[in-house]
Every structure is written in C-alpha cells, then in structure tokens.
PDB file of N, CA and C in Angstrom:
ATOM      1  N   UNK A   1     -70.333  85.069-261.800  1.00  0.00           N
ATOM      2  CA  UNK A   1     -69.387  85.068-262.906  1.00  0.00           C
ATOM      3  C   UNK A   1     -68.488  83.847-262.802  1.00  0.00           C
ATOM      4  N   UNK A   2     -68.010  83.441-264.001  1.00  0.00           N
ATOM      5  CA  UNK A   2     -67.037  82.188-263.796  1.00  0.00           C
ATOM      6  C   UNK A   2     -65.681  83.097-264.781  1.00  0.00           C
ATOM      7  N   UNK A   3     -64.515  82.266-264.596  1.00  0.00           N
ATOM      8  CA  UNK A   3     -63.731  82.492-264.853  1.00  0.00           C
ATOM      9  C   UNK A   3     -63.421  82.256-266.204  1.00  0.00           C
ATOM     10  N   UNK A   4     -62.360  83.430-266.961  1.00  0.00           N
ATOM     11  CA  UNK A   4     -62.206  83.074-268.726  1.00  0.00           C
ATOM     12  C   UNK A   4     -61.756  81.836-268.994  1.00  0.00           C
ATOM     13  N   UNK A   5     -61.200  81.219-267.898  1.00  0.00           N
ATOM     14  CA  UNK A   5     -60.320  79.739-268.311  1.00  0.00           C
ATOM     15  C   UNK A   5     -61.382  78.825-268.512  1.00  0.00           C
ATOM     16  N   UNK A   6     -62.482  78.691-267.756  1.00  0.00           N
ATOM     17  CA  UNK A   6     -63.589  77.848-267.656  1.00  0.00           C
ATOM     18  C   UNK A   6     -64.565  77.920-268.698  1.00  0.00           C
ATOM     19  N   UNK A   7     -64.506  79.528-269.162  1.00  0.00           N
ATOM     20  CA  UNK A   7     -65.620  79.796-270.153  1.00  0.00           C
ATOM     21  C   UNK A   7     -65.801  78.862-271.768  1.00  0.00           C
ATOM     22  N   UNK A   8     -64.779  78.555-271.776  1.00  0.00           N
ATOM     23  CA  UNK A   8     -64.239  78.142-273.516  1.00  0.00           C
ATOM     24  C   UNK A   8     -65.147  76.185-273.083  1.00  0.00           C
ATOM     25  N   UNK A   9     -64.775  75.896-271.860  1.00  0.00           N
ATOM     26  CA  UNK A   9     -65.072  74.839-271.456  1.00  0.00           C
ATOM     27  C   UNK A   9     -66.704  74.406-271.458  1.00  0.00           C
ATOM     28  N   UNK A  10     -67.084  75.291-270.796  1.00  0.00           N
ATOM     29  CA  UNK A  10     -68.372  75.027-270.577  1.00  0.00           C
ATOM     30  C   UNK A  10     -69.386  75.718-271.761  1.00  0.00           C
ATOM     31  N   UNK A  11     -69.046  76.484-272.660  1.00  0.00           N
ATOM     32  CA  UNK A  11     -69.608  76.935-274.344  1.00  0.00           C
ATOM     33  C   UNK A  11     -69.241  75.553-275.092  1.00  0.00           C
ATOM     34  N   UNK A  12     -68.108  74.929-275.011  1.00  0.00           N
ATOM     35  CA  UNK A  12     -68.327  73.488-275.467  1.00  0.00           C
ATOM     36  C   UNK A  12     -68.963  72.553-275.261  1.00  0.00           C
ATOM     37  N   UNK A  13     -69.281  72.433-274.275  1.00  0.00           N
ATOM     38  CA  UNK A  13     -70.293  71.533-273.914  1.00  0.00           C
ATOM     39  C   UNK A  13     -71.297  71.490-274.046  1.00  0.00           C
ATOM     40  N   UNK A  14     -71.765  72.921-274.239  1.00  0.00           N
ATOM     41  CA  UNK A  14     -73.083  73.119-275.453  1.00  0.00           C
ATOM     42  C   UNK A  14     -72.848  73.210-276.191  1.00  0.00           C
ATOM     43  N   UNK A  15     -72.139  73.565-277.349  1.00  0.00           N
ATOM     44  CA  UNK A  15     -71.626  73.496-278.373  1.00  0.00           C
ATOM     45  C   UNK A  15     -72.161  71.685-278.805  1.00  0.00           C
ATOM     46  N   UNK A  16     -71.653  71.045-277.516  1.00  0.00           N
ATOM     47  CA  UNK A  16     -71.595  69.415-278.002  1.00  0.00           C
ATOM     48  C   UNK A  16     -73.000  68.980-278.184  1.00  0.00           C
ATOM     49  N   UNK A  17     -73.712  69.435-276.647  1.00  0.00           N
ATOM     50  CA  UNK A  17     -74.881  68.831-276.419  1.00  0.00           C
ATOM     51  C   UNK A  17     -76.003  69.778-277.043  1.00  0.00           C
ATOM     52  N   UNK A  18     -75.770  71.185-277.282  1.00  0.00           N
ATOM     53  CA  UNK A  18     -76.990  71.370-278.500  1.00  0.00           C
ATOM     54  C   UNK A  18     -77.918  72.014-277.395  1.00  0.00           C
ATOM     55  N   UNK A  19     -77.003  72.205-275.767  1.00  0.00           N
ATOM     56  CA  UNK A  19     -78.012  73.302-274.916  1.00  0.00           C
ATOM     57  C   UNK A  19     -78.119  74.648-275.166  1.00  0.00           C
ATOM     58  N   UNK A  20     -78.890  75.093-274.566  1.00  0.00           N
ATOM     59  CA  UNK A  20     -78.723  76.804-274.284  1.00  0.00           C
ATOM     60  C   UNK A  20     -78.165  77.387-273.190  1.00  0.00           C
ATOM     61  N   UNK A  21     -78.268  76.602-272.385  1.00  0.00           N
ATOM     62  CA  UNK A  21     -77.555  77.459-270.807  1.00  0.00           C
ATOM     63  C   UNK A  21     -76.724  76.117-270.529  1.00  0.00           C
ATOM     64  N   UNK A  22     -76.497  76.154-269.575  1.00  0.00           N
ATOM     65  CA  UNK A  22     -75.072  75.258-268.585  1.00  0.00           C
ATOM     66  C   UNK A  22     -74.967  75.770-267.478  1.00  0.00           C
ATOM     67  N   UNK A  23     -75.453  74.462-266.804  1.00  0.00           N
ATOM     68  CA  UNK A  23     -74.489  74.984-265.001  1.00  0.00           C
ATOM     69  C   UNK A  23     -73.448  74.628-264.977  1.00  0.00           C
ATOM     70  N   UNK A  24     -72.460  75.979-264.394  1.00  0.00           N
ATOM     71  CA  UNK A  24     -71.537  75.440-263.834  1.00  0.00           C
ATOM     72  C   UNK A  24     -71.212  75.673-262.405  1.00  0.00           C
ATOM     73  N   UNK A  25     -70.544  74.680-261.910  1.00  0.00           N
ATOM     74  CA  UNK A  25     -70.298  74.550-260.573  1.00  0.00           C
ATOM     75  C   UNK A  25     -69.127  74.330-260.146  1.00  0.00           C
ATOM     76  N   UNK A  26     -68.609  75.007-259.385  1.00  0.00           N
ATOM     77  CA  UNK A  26     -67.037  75.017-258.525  1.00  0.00           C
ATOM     78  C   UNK A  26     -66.999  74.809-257.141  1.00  0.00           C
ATOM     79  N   UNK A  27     -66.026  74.328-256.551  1.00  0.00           N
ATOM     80  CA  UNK A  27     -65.971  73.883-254.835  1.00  0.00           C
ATOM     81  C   UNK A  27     -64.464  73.933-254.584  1.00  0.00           C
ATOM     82  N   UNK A  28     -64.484  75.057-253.641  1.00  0.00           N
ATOM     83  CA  UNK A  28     -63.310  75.034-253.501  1.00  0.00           C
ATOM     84  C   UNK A  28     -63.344  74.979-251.224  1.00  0.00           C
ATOM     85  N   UNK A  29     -62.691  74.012-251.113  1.00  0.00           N
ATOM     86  CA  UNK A  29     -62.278  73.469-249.920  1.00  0.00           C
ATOM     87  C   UNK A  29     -62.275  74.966-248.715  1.00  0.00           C
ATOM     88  N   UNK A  30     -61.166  75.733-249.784  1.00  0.00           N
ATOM     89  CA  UNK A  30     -60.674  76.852-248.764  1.00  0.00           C
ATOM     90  C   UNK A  30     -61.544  78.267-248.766  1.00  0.00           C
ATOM     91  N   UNK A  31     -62.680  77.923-249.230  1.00  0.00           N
ATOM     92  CA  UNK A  31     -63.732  79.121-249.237  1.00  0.00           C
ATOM     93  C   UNK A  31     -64.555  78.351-248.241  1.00  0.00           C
ATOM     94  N   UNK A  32     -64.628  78.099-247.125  1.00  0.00           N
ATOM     95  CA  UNK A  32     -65.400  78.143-246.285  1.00  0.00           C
ATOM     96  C   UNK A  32     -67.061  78.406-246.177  1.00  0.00           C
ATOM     97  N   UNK A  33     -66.862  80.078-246.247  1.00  0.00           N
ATOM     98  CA  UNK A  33     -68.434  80.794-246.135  1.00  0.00           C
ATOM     99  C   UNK A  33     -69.275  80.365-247.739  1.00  0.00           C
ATOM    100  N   UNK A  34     -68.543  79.889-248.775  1.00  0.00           N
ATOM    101  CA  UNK A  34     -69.190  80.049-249.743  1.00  0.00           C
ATOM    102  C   UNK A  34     -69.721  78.589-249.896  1.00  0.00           C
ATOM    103  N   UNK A  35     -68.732  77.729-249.905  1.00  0.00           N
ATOM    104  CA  UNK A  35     -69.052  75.967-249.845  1.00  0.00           C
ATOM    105  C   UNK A  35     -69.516  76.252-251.580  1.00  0.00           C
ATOM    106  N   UNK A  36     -70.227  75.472-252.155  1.00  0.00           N
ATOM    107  CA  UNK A  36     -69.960  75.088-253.585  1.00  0.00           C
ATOM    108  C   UNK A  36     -70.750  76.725-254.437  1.00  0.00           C
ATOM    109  N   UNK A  37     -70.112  77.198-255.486  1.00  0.00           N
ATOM    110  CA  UNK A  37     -70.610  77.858-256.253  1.00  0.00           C
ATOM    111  C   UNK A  37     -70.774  77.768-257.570  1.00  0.00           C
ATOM    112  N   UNK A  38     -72.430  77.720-258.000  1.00  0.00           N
ATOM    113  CA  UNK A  38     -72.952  77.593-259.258  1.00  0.00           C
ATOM    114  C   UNK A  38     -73.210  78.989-259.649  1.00  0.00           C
ATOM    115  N   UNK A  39     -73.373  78.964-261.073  1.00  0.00           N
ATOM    116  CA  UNK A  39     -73.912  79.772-262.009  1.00  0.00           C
ATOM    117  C   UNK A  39     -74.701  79.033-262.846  1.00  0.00           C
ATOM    118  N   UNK A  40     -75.654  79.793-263.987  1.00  0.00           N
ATOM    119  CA  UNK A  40     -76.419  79.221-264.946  1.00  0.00           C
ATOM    120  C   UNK A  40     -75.239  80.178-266.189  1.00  0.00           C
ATOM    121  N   UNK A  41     -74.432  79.741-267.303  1.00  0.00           N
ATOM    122  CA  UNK A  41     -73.799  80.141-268.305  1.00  0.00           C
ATOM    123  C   UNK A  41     -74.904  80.224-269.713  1.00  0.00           C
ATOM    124  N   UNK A  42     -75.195  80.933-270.382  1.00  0.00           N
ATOM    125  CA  UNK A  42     -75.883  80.956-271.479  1.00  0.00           C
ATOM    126  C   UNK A  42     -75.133  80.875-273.001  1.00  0.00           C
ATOM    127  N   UNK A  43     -75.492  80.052-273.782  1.00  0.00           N
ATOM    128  CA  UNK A  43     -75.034  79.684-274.761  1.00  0.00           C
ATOM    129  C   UNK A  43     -74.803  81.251-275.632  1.00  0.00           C
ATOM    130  N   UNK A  44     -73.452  81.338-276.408  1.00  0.00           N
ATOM    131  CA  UNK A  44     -72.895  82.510-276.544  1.00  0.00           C
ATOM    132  C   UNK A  44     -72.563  82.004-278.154  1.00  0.00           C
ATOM    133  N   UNK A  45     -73.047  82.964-278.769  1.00  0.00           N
ATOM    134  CA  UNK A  45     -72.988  82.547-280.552  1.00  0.00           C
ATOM    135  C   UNK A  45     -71.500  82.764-280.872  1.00  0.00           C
ATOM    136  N   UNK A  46     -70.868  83.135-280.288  1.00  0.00           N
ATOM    137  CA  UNK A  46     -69.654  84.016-280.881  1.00  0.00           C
ATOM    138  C   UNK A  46     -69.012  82.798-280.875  1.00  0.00           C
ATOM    139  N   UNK A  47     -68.916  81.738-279.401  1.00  0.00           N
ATOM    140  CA  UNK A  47     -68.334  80.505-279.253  1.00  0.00           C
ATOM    141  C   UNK A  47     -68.691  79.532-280.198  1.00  0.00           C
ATOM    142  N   UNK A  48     -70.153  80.129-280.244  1.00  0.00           N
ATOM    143  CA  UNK A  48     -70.615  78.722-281.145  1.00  0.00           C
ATOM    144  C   UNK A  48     -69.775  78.656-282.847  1.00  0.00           C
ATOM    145  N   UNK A  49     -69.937  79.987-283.736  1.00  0.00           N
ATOM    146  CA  UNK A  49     -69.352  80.255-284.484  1.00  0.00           C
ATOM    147  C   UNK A  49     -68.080  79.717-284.454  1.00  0.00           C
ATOM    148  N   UNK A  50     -67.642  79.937-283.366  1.00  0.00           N
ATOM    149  CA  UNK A  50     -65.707  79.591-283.429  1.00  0.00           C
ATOM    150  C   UNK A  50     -65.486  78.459-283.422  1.00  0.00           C
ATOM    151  N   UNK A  51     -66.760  77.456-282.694  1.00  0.00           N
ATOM    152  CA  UNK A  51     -66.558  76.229-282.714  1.00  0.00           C
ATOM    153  C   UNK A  51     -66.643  75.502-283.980  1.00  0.00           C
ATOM    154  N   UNK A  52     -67.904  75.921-284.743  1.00  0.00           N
ATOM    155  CA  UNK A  52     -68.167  75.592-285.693  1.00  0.00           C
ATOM    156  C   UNK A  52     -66.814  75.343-286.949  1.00  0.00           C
ATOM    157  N   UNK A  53     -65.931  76.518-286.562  1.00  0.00           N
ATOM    158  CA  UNK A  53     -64.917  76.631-287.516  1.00  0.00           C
ATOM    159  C   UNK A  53     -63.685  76.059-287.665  1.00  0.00           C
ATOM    160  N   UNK A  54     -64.045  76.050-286.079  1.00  0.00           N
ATOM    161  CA  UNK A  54     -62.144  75.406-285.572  1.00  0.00           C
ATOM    162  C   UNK A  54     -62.521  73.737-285.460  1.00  0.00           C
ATOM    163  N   UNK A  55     -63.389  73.099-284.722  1.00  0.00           N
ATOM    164  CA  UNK A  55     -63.340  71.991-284.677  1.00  0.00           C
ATOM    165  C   UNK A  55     -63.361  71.065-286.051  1.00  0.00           C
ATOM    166  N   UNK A  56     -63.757  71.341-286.979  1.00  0.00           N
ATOM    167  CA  UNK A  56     -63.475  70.457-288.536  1.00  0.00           C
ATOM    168  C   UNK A  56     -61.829  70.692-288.838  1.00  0.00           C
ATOM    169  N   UNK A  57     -61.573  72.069-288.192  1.00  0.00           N
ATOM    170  CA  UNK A  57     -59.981  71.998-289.308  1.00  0.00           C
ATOM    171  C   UNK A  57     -59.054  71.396-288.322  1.00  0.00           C
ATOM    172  N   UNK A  58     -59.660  71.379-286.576  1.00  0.00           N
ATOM    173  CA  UNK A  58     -58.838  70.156-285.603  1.00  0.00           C
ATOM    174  C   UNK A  58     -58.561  68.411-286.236  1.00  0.00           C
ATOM    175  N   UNK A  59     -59.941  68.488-286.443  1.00  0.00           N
ATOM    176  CA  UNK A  59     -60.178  67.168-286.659  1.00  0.00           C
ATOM    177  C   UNK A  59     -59.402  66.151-288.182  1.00  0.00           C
ATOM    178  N   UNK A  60     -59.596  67.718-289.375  1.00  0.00           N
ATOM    179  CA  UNK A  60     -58.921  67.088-290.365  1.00  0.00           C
ATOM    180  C   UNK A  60     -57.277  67.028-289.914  1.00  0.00           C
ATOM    181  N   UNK A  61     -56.820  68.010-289.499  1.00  0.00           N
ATOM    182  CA  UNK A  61     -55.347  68.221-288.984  1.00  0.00           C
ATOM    183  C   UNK A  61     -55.017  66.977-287.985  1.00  0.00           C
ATOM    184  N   UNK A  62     -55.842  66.709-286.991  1.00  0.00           N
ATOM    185  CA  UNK A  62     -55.538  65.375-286.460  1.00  0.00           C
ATOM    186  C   UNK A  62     -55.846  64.300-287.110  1.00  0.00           C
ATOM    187  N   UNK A  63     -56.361  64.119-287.908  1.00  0.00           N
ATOM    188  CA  UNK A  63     -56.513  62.563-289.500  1.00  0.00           C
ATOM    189  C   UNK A  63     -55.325  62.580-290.053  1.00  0.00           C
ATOM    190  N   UNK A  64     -54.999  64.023-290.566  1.00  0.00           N
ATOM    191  CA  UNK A  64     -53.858  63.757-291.487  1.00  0.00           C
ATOM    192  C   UNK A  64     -52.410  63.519-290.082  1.00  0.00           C
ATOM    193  N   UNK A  65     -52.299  63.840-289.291  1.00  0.00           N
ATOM    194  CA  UNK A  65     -51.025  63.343-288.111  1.00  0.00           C
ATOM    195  C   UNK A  65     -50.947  61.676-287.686  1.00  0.00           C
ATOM    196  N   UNK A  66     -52.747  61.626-287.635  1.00  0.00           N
ATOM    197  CA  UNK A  66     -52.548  60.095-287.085  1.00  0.00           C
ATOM    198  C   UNK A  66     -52.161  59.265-288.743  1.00  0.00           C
ATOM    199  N   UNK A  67     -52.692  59.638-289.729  1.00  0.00           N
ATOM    200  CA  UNK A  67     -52.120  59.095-291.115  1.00  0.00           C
ATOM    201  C   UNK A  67     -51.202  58.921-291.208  1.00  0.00           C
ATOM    202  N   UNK A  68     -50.008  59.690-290.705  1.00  0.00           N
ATOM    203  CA  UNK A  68     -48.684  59.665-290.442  1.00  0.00           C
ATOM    204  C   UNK A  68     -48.195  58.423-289.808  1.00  0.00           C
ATOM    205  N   UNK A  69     -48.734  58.644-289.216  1.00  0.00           N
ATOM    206  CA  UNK A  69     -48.282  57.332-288.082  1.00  0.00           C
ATOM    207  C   UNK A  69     -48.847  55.993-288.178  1.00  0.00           C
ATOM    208  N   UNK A  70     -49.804  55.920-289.356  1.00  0.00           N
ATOM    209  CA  UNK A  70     -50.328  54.668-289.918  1.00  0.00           C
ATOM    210  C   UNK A  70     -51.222  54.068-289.256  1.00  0.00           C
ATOM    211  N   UNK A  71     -52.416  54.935-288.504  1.00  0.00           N
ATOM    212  CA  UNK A  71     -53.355  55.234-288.046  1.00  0.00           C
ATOM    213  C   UNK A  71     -54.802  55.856-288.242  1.00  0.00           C
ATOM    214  N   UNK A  72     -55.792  55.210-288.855  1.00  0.00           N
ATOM    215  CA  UNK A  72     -56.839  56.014-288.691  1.00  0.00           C
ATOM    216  C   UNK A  72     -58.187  55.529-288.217  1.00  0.00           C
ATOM    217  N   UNK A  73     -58.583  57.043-287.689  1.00  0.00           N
ATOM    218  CA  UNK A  73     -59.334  56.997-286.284  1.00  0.00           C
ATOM    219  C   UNK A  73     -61.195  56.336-286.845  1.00  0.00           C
ATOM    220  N   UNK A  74     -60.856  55.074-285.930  1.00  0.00           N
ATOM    221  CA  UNK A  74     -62.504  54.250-285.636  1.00  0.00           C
ATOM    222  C   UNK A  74     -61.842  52.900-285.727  1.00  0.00           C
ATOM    223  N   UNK A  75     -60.500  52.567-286.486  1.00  0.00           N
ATOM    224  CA  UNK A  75     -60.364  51.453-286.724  1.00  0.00           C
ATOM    225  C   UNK A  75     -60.004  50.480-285.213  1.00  0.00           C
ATOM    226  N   UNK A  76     -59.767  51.047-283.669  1.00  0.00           N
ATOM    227  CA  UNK A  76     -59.594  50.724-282.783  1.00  0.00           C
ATOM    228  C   UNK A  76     -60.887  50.348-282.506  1.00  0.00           C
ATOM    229  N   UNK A  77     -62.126  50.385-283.071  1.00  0.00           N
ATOM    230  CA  UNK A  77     -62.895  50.015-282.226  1.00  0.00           C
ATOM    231  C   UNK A  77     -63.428  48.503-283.653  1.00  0.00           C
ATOM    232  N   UNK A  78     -62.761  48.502-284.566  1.00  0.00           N
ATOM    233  CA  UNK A  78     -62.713  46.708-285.294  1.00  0.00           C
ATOM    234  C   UNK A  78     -62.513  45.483-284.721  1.00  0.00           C
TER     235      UNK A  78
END
C-alpha cells in the first residue's frame, strides 16, 4: 500500500503519460529491515475523471492570473 498523500501523485503521472500501472518506490534511511519499498499502483478511473475535469479549469484560471500580470504562457520560450 502507499500512502493517500502519494496517491493523487502517482494517478497523475498516468494521467500524464497515458499508463496503466506505476511503480512506486520509497526509501526511507530509518527502516533498516525494509531498505527501499515498491509497489505496482494501477491506473484508477475515478482519478482519471477528476483529472480530466480539474486540470482545463487549472489551466484556464492560471491564463487568466498570468493575463493579469501581462503575461502569457509560451511566450518565454520566443
């Protein structure tokens, strides 16, 4: 099992890359007997859905802030 904080993280990353599963992997120093722990995470529709929904109304909401500020995003790379 991985943790809820991690979960949102690693459903994005398929979300991005268009996988079905995801390893994830943790290392923590002070676990000794365990030394690094993976899982295989499986792509979860519910995330995908949410992503689908929330990331366009991020993206317009951050256009119209950087507009504000007399900014818009690609022109840094002219």
């Amino acid at each position: 099992a991985i943790k809820s904080a991690y979960m949102a993280q690693v459903q994005f990353s398929m979300w991005v890359t268009g996988r079905d599963a995801w390893y994830f992997a943790n290392y923590d120093p002070r676990m000794k007997r365990e030394g690094i722990h993976h899982v295989v995470v499986e792509r979860d529709d519910k995330y995908m859905s949410l992503f689908n929904e929330m990331v366009p109304e991020f993206i317009e909401k951050m256009d119209e802030a950087l507009k504000e500020i007399g900014f818009t995003f690609g022109e840094q790379w002219r």
